[in-house]
PDB file of N, CA and C in Angstrom:
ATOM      1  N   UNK A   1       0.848  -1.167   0.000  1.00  0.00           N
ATOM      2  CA  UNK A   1       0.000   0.000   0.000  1.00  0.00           C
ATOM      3  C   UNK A   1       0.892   1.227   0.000  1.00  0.00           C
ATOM      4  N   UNK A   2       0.543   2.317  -0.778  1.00  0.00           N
ATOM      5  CA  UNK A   2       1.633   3.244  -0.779  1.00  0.00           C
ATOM      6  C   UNK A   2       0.680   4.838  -0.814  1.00  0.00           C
ATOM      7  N   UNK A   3       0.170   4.707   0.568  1.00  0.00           N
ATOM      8  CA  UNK A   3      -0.495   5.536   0.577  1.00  0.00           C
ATOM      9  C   UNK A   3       0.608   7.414   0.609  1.00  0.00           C
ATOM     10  N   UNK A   4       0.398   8.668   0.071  1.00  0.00           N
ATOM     11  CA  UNK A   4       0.620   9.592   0.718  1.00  0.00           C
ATOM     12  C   UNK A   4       0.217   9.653   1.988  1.00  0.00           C
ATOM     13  N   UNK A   5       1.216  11.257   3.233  1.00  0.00           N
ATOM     14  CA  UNK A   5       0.818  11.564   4.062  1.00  0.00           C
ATOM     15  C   UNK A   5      -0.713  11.726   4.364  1.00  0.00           C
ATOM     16  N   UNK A   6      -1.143  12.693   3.402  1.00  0.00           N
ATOM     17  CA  UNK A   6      -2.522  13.183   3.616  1.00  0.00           C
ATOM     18  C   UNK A   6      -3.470  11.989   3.861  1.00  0.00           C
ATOM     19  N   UNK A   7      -3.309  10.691   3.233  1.00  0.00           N
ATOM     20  CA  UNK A   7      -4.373   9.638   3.134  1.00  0.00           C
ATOM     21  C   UNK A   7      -3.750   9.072   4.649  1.00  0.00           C
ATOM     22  N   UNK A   8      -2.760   8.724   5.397  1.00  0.00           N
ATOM     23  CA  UNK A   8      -2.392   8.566   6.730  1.00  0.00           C
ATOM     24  C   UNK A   8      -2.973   9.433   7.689  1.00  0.00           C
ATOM     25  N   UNK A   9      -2.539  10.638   7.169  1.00  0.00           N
ATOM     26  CA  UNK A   9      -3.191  11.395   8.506  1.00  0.00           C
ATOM     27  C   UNK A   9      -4.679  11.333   8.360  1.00  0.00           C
ATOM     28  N   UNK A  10      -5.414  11.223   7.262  1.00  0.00           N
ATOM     29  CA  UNK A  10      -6.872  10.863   6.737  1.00  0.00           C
ATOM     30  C   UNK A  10      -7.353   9.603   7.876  1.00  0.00           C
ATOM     31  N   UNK A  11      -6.208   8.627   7.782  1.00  0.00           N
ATOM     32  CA  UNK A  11      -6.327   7.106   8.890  1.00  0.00           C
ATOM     33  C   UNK A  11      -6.687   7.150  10.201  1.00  0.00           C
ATOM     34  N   UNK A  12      -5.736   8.176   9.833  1.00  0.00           N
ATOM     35  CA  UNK A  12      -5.088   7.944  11.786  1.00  0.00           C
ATOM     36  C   UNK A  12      -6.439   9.340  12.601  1.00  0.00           C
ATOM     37  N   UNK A  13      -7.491   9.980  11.508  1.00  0.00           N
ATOM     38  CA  UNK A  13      -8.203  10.770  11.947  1.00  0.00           C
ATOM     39  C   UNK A  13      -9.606  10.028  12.168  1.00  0.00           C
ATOM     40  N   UNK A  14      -9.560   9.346  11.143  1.00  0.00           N
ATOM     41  CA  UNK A  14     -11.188   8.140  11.447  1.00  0.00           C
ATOM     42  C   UNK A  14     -10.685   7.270  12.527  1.00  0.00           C
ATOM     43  N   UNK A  15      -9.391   6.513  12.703  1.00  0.00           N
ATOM     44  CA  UNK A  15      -9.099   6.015  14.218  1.00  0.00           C
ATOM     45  C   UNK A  15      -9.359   6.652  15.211  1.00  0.00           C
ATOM     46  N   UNK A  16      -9.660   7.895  15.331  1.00  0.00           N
ATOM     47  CA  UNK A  16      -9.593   8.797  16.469  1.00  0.00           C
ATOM     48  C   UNK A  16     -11.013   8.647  16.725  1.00  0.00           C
ATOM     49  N   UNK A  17     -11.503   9.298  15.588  1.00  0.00           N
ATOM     50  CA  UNK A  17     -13.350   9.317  15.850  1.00  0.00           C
ATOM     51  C   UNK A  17     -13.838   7.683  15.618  1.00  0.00           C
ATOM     52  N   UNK A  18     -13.342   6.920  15.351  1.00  0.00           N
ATOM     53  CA  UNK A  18     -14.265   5.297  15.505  1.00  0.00           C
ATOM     54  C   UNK A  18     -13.773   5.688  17.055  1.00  0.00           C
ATOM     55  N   UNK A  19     -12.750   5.696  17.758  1.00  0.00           N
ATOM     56  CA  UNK A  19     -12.284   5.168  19.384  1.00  0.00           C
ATOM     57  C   UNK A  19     -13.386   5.982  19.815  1.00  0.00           C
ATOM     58  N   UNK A  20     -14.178   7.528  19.932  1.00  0.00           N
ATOM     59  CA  UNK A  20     -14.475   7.943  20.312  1.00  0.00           C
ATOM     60  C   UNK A  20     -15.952   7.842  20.358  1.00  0.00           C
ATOM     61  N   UNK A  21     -16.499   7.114  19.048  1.00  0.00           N
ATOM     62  CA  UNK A  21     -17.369   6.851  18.842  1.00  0.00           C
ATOM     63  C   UNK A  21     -17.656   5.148  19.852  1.00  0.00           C
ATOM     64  N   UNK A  22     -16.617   4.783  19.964  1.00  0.00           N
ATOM     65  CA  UNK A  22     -16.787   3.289  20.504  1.00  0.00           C
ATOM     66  C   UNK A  22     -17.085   3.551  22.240  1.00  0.00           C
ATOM     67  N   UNK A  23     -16.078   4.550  22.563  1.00  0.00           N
ATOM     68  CA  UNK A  23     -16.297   5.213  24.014  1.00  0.00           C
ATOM     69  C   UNK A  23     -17.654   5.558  24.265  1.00  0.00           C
ATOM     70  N   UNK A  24     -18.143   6.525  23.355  1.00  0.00           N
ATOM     71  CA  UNK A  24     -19.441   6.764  23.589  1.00  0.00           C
ATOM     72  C   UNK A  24     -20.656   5.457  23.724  1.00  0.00           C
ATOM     73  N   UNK A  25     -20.321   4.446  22.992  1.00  0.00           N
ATOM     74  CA  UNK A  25     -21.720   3.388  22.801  1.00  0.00           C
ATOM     75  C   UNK A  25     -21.266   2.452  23.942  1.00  0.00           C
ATOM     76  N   UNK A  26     -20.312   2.150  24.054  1.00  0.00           N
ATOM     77  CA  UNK A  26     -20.099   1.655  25.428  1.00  0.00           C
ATOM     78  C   UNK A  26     -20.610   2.181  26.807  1.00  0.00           C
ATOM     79  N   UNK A  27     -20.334   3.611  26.999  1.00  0.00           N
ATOM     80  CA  UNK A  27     -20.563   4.522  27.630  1.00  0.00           C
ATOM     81  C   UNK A  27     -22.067   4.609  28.328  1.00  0.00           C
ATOM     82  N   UNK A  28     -23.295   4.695  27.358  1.00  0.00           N
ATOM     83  CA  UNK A  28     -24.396   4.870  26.950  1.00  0.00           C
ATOM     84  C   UNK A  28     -25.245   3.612  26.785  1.00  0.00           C
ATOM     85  N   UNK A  29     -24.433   2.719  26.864  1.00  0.00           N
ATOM     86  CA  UNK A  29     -25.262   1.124  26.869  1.00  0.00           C
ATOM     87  C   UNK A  29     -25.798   0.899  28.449  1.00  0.00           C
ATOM     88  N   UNK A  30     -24.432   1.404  29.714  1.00  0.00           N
ATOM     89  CA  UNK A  30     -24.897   1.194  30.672  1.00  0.00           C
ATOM     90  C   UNK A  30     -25.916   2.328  31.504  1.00  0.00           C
ATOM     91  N   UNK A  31     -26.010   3.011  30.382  1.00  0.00           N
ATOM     92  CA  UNK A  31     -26.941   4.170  31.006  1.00  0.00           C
ATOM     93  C   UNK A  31     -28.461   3.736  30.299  1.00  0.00           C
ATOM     94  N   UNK A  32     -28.779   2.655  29.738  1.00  0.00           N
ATOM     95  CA  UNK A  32     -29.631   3.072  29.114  1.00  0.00           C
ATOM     96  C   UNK A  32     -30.719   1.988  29.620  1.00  0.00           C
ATOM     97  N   UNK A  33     -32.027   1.991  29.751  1.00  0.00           N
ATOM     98  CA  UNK A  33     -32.911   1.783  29.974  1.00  0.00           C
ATOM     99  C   UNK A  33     -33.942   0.439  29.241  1.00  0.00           C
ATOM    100  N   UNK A  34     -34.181   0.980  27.698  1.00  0.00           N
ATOM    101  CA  UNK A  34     -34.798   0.984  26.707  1.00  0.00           C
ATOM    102  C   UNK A  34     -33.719  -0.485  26.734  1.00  0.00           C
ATOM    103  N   UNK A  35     -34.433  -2.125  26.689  1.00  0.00           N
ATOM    104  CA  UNK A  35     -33.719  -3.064  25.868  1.00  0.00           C
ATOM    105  C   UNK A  35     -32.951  -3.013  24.307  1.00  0.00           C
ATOM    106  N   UNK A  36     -34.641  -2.289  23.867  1.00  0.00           N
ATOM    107  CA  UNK A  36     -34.032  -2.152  22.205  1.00  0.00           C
ATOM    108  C   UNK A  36     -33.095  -1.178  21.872  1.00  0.00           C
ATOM    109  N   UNK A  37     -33.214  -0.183  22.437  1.00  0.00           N
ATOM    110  CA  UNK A  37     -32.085   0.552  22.318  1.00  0.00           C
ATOM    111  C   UNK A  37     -30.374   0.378  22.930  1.00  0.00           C
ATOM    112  N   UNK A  38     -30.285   0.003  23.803  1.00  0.00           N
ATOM    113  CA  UNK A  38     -29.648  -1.284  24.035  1.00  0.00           C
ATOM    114  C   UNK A  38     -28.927  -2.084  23.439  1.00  0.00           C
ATOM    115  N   UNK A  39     -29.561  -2.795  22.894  1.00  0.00           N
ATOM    116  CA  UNK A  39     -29.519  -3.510  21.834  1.00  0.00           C
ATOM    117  C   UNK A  39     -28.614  -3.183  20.668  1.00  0.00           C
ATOM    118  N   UNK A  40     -29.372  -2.195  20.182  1.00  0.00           N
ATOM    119  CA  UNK A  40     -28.691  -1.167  19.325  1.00  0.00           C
ATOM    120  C   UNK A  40     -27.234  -0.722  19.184  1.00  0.00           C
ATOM    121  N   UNK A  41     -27.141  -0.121  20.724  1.00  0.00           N
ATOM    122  CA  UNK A  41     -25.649   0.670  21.075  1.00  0.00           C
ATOM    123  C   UNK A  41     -24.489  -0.797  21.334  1.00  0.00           C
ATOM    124  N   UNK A  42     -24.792  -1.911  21.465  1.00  0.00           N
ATOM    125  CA  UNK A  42     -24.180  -2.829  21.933  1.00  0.00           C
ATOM    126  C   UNK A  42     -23.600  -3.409  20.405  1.00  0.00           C
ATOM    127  N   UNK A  43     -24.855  -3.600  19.416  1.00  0.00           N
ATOM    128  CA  UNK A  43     -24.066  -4.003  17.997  1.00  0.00           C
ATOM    129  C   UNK A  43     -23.213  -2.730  17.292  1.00  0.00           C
ATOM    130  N   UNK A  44     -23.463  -1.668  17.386  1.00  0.00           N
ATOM    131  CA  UNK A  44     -22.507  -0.622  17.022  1.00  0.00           C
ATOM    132  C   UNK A  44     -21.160  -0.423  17.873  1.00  0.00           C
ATOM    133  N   UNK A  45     -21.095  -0.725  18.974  1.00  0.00           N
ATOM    134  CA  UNK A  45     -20.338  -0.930  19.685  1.00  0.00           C
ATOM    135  C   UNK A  45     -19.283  -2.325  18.930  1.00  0.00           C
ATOM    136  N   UNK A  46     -20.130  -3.364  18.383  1.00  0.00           N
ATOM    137  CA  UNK A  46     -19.173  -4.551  17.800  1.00  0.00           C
ATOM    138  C   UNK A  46     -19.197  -4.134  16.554  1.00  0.00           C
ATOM    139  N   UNK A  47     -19.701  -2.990  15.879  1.00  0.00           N
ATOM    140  CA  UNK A  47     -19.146  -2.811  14.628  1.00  0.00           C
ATOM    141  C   UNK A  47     -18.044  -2.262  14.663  1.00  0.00           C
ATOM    142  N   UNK A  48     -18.387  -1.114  15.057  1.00  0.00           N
ATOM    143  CA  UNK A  48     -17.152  -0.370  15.672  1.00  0.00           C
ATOM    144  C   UNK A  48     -15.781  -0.697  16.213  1.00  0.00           C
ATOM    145  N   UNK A  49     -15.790  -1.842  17.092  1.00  0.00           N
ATOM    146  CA  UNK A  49     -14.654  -2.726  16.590  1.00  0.00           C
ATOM    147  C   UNK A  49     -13.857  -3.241  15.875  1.00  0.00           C
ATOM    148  N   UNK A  50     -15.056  -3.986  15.341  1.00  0.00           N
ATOM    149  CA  UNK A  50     -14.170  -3.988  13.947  1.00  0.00           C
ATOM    150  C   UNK A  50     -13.303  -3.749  12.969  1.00  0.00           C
ATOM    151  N   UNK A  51     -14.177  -2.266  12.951  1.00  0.00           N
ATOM    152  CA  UNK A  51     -14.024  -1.273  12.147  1.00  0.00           C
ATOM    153  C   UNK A  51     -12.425  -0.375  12.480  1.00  0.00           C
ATOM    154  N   UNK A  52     -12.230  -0.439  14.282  1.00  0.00           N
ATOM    155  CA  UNK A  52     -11.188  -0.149  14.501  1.00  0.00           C
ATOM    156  C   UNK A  52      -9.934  -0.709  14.175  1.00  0.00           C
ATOM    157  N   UNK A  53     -10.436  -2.069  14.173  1.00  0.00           N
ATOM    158  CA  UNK A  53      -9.530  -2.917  13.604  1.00  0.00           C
ATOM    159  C   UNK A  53      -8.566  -2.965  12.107  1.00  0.00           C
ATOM    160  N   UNK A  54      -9.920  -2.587  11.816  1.00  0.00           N
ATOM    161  CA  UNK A  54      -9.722  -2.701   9.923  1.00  0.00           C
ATOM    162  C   UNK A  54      -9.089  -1.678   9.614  1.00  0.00           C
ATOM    163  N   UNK A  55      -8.694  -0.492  10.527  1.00  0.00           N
ATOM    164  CA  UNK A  55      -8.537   0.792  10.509  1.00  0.00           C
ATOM    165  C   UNK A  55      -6.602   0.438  10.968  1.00  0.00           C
ATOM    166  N   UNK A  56      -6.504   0.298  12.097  1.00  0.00           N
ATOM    167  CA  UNK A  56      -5.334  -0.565  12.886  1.00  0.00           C
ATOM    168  C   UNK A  56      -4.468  -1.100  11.867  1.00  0.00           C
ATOM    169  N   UNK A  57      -5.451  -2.228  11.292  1.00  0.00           N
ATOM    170  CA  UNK A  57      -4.281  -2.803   9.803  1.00  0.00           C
ATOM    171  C   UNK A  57      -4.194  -1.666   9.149  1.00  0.00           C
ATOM    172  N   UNK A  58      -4.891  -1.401   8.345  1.00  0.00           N
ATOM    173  CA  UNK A  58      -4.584  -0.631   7.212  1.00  0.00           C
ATOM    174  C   UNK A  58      -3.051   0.376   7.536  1.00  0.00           C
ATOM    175  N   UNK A  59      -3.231   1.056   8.381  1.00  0.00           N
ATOM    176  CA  UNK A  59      -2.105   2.204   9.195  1.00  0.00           C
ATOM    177  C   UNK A  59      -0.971   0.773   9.560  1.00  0.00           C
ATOM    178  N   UNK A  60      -1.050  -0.473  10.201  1.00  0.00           N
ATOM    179  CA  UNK A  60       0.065  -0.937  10.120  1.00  0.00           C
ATOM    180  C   UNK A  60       0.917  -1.779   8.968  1.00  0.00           C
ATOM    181  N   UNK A  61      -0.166  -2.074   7.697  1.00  0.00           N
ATOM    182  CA  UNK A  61       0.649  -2.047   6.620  1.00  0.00           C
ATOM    183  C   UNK A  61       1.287  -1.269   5.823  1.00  0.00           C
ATOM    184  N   UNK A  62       1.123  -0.236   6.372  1.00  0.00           N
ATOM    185  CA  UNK A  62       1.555   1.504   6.028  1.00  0.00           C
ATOM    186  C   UNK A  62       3.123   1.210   6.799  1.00  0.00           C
ATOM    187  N   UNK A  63       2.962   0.462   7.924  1.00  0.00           N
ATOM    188  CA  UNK A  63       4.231   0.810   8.516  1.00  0.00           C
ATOM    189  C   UNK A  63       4.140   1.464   9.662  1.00  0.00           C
ATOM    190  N   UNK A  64       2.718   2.479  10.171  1.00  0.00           N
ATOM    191  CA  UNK A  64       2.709   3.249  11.247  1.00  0.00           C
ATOM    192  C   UNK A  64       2.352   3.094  12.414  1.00  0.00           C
ATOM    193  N   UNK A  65       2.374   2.768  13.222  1.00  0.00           N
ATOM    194  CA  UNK A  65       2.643   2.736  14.536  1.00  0.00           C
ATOM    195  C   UNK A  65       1.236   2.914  15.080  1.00  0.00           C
ATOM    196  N   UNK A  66       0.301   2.305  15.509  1.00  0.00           N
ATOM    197  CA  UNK A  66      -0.987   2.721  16.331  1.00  0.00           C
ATOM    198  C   UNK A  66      -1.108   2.846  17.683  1.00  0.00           C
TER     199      UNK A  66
END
């Protein structure tokens, strides 16, 4: 992969907001009431994982450091 800077720092900026986004649904699962909603914040929460993940590689086949 031979990405430019700009598409790295592009990476390493959606890593920031998935973590923050993952903080939040975690966050908000134990506050919440509503099963279905619940529900909800708990599978976005495992997407979001994922997603961090997929994010993680990409930046370490780059070579960069997470």
């Amino acid at each position: 992969m031979n990405n430019g800077i700009h598409e790295t720092l592009e990476l390493h900026e959606l890593l920031m907001f998935k973590n923050l986004c993952l903080t939040k649904s975690s966050t908000m699962t134990g506050m919440v009431q509503d099963q279905e909603l619940r529900d909800i914040l708990e599978r976005d929460a495992s997407q979001t994982k994922h997603q961090i993940e997929h994010l993680q590689g990409l930046l370490s086949m780059r070579g960069e450091t997470v």
